[in-house]
C-alpha atoms as a PDB file:
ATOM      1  CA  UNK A   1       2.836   5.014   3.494  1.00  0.00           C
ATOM      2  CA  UNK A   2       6.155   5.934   1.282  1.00  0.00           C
ATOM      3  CA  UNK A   3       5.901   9.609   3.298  1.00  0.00           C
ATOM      4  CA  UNK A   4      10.053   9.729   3.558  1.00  0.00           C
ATOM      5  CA  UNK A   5       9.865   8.271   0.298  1.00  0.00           C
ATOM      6  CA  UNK A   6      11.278  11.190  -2.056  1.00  0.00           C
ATOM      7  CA  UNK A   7       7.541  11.809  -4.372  1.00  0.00           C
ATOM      8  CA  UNK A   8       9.389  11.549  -7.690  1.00  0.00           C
ATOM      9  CA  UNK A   9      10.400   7.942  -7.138  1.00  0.00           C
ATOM     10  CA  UNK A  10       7.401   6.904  -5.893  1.00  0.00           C
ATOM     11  CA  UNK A  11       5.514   8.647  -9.055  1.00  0.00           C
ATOM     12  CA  UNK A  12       7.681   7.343 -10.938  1.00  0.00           C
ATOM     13  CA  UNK A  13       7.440   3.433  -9.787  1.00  0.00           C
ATOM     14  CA  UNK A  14       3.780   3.649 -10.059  1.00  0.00           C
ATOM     15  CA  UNK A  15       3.524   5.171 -13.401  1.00  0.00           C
ATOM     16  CA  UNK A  16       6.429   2.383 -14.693  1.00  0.00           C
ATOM     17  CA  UNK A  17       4.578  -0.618 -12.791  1.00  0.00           C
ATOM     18  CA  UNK A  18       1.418  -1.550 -13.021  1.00  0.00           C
ATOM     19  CA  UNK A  19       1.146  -4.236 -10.113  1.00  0.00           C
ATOM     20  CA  UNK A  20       2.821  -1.785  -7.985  1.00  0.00           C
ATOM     21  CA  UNK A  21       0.604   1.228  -8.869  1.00  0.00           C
ATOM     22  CA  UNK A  22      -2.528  -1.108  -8.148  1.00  0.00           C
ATOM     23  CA  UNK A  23      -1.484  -2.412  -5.269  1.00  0.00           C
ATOM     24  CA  UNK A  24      -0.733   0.742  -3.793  1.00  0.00           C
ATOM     25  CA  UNK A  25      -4.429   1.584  -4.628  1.00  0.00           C
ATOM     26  CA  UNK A  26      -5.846  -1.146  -2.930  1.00  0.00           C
ATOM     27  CA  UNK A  27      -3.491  -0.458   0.039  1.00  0.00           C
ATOM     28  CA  UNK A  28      -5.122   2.956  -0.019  1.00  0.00           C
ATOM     29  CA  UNK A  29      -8.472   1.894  -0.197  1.00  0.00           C
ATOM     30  CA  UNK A  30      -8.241  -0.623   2.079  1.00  0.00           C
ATOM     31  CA  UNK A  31      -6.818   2.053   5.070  1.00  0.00           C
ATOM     32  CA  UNK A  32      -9.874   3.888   3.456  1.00  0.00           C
ATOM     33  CA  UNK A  33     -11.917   1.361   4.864  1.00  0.00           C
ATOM     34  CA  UNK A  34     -10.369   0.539   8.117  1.00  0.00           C
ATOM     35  CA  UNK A  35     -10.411   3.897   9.221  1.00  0.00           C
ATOM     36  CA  UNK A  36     -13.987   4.639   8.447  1.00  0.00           C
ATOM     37  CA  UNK A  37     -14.922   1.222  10.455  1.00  0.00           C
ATOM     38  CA  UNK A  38     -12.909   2.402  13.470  1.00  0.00           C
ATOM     39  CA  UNK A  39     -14.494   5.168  13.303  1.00  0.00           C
ATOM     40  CA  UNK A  40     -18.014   3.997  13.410  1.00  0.00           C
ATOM     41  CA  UNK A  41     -18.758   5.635   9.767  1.00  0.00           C
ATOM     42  CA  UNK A  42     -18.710   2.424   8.296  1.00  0.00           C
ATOM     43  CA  UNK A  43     -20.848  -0.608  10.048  1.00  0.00           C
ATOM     44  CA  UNK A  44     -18.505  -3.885   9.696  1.00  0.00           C
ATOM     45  CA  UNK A  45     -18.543  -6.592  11.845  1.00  0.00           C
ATOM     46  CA  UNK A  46     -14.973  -7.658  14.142  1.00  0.00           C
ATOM     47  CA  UNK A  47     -13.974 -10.469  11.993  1.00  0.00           C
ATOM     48  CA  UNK A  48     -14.792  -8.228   8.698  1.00  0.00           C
ATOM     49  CA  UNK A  49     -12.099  -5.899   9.989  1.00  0.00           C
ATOM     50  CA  UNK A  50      -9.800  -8.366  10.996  1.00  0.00           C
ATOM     51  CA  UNK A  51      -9.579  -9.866   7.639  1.00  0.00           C
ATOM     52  CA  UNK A  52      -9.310  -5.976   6.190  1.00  0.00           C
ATOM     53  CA  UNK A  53      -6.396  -5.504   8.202  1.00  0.00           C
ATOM     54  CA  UNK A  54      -5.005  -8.182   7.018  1.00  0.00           C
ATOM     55  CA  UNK A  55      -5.335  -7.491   3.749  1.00  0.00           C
ATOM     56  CA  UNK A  56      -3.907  -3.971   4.737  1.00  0.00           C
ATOM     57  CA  UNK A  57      -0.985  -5.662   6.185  1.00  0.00           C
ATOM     58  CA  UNK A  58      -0.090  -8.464   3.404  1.00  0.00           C
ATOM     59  CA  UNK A  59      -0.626  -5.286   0.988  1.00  0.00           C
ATOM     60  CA  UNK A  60       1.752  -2.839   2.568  1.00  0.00           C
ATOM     61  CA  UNK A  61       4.663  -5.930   2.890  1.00  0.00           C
ATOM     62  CA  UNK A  62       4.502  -6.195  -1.095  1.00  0.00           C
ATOM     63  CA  UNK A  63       4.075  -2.850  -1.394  1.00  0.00           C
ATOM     64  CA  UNK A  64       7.721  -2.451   0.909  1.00  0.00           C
ATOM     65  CA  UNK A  65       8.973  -5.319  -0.589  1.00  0.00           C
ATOM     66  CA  UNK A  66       8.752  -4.136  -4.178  1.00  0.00           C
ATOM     67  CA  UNK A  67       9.799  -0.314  -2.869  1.00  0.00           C
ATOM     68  CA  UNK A  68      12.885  -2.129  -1.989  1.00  0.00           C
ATOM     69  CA  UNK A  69      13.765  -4.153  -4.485  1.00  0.00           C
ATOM     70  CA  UNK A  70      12.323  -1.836  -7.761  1.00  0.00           C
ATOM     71  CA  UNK A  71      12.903   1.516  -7.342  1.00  0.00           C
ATOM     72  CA  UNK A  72      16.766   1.553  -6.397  1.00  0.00           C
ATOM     73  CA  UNK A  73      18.867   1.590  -9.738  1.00  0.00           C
ATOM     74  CA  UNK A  74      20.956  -1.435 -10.486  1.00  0.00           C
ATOM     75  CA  UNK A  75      24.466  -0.762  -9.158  1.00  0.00           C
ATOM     76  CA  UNK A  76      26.818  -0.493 -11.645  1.00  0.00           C
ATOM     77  CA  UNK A  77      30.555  -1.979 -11.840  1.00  0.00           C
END
Protein backbone atom coordinates (compact mmCIF):
# COMPACT_ATOMS: atom_id res chain seq x y z
CA UNK A 1 0.00 0.00 0.00
CA UNK A 2 1.51 3.78 -0.45
CA UNK A 3 4.29 1.86 -2.94
CA UNK A 4 4.19 5.11 -5.53
CA UNK A 5 3.93 6.97 -2.49
CA UNK A 6 7.42 8.92 -2.34
CA UNK A 7 8.90 7.00 1.37
CA UNK A 8 9.73 10.36 2.95
CA UNK A 9 6.11 11.50 3.02
CA UNK A 10 4.81 8.53 4.07
CA UNK A 11 7.58 8.40 7.06
CA UNK A 12 6.92 11.43 7.66
CA UNK A 13 2.86 11.26 8.07
CA UNK A 14 3.27 8.36 10.29
CA UNK A 15 5.84 9.71 12.55
CA UNK A 16 3.56 13.27 12.72
CA UNK A 17 0.16 11.21 13.20
CA UNK A 18 -0.54 8.89 15.44
CA UNK A 19 -4.05 7.54 14.15
CA UNK A 20 -2.51 7.36 10.84
CA UNK A 21 0.69 5.51 11.89
CA UNK A 22 -1.65 2.93 13.80
CA UNK A 23 -3.89 2.44 11.38
CA UNK A 24 -1.44 1.73 8.89
CA UNK A 25 -0.25 -1.00 11.38
CA UNK A 26 -3.35 -2.63 11.68
CA UNK A 27 -3.78 -2.41 7.86
CA UNK A 28 -0.50 -4.30 7.82
CA UNK A 29 -1.33 -6.78 10.17
CA UNK A 30 -4.48 -7.40 9.03
CA UNK A 31 -3.02 -8.30 5.14
CA UNK A 32 -0.65 -10.25 7.57
CA UNK A 33 -3.44 -12.27 8.39
CA UNK A 34 -5.36 -12.63 5.25
CA UNK A 35 -2.57 -13.82 3.44
CA UNK A 36 -1.50 -16.47 5.84
CA UNK A 37 -5.37 -17.76 5.84
CA UNK A 38 -5.34 -17.93 2.03
CA UNK A 39 -2.63 -19.61 2.24
CA UNK A 40 -3.66 -22.37 4.50
CA UNK A 41 -0.87 -21.28 7.24
CA UNK A 42 -3.39 -19.91 9.29
CA UNK A 43 -6.77 -22.11 10.05
CA UNK A 44 -9.80 -19.44 9.96
CA UNK A 45 -13.07 -20.18 9.13
CA UNK A 46 -14.96 -18.31 5.65
CA UNK A 47 -16.91 -15.85 7.57
CA UNK A 48 -13.67 -15.11 9.90
CA UNK A 49 -12.00 -13.99 6.70
CA UNK A 50 -14.73 -12.23 5.35
CA UNK A 51 -15.01 -9.97 8.25
CA UNK A 52 -10.87 -9.62 8.06
CA UNK A 53 -11.20 -8.39 4.72
CA UNK A 54 -13.36 -6.15 5.63
CA UNK A 55 -11.59 -4.77 8.13
CA UNK A 56 -8.66 -4.72 5.52
CA UNK A 57 -10.83 -2.81 3.25
CA UNK A 58 -12.56 -0.10 5.71
CA UNK A 59 -8.73 0.24 6.93
CA UNK A 60 -7.04 0.93 3.65
CA UNK A 61 -10.15 3.67 2.66
CA UNK A 62 -9.04 5.74 5.89
CA UNK A 63 -5.78 4.99 5.38
CA UNK A 64 -6.30 6.68 1.42
CA UNK A 65 -8.53 9.00 2.71
CA UNK A 66 -6.20 10.57 5.25
CA UNK A 67 -3.08 10.08 2.52
CA UNK A 68 -5.18 12.44 0.63
CA UNK A 69 -6.26 14.86 2.64
CA UNK A 70 -2.93 15.06 5.30
CA UNK A 71 0.06 14.75 3.66
CA UNK A 72 -0.34 17.41 0.73
CA UNK A 73 0.76 20.95 2.09
CA UNK A 74 -1.90 23.58 2.38
CA UNK A 75 -1.83 25.64 -0.83
CA UNK A 76 -0.81 28.88 -0.33
CA UNK A 77 -2.26 32.31 -1.86
Amino acid sequence: MFEQAEREDLESLMHGNTEFRQLYHKHKELDDKVRDAELGVLPMDVVTLHTLKKEKLLAKDKLTYMWEHLHQAPASH
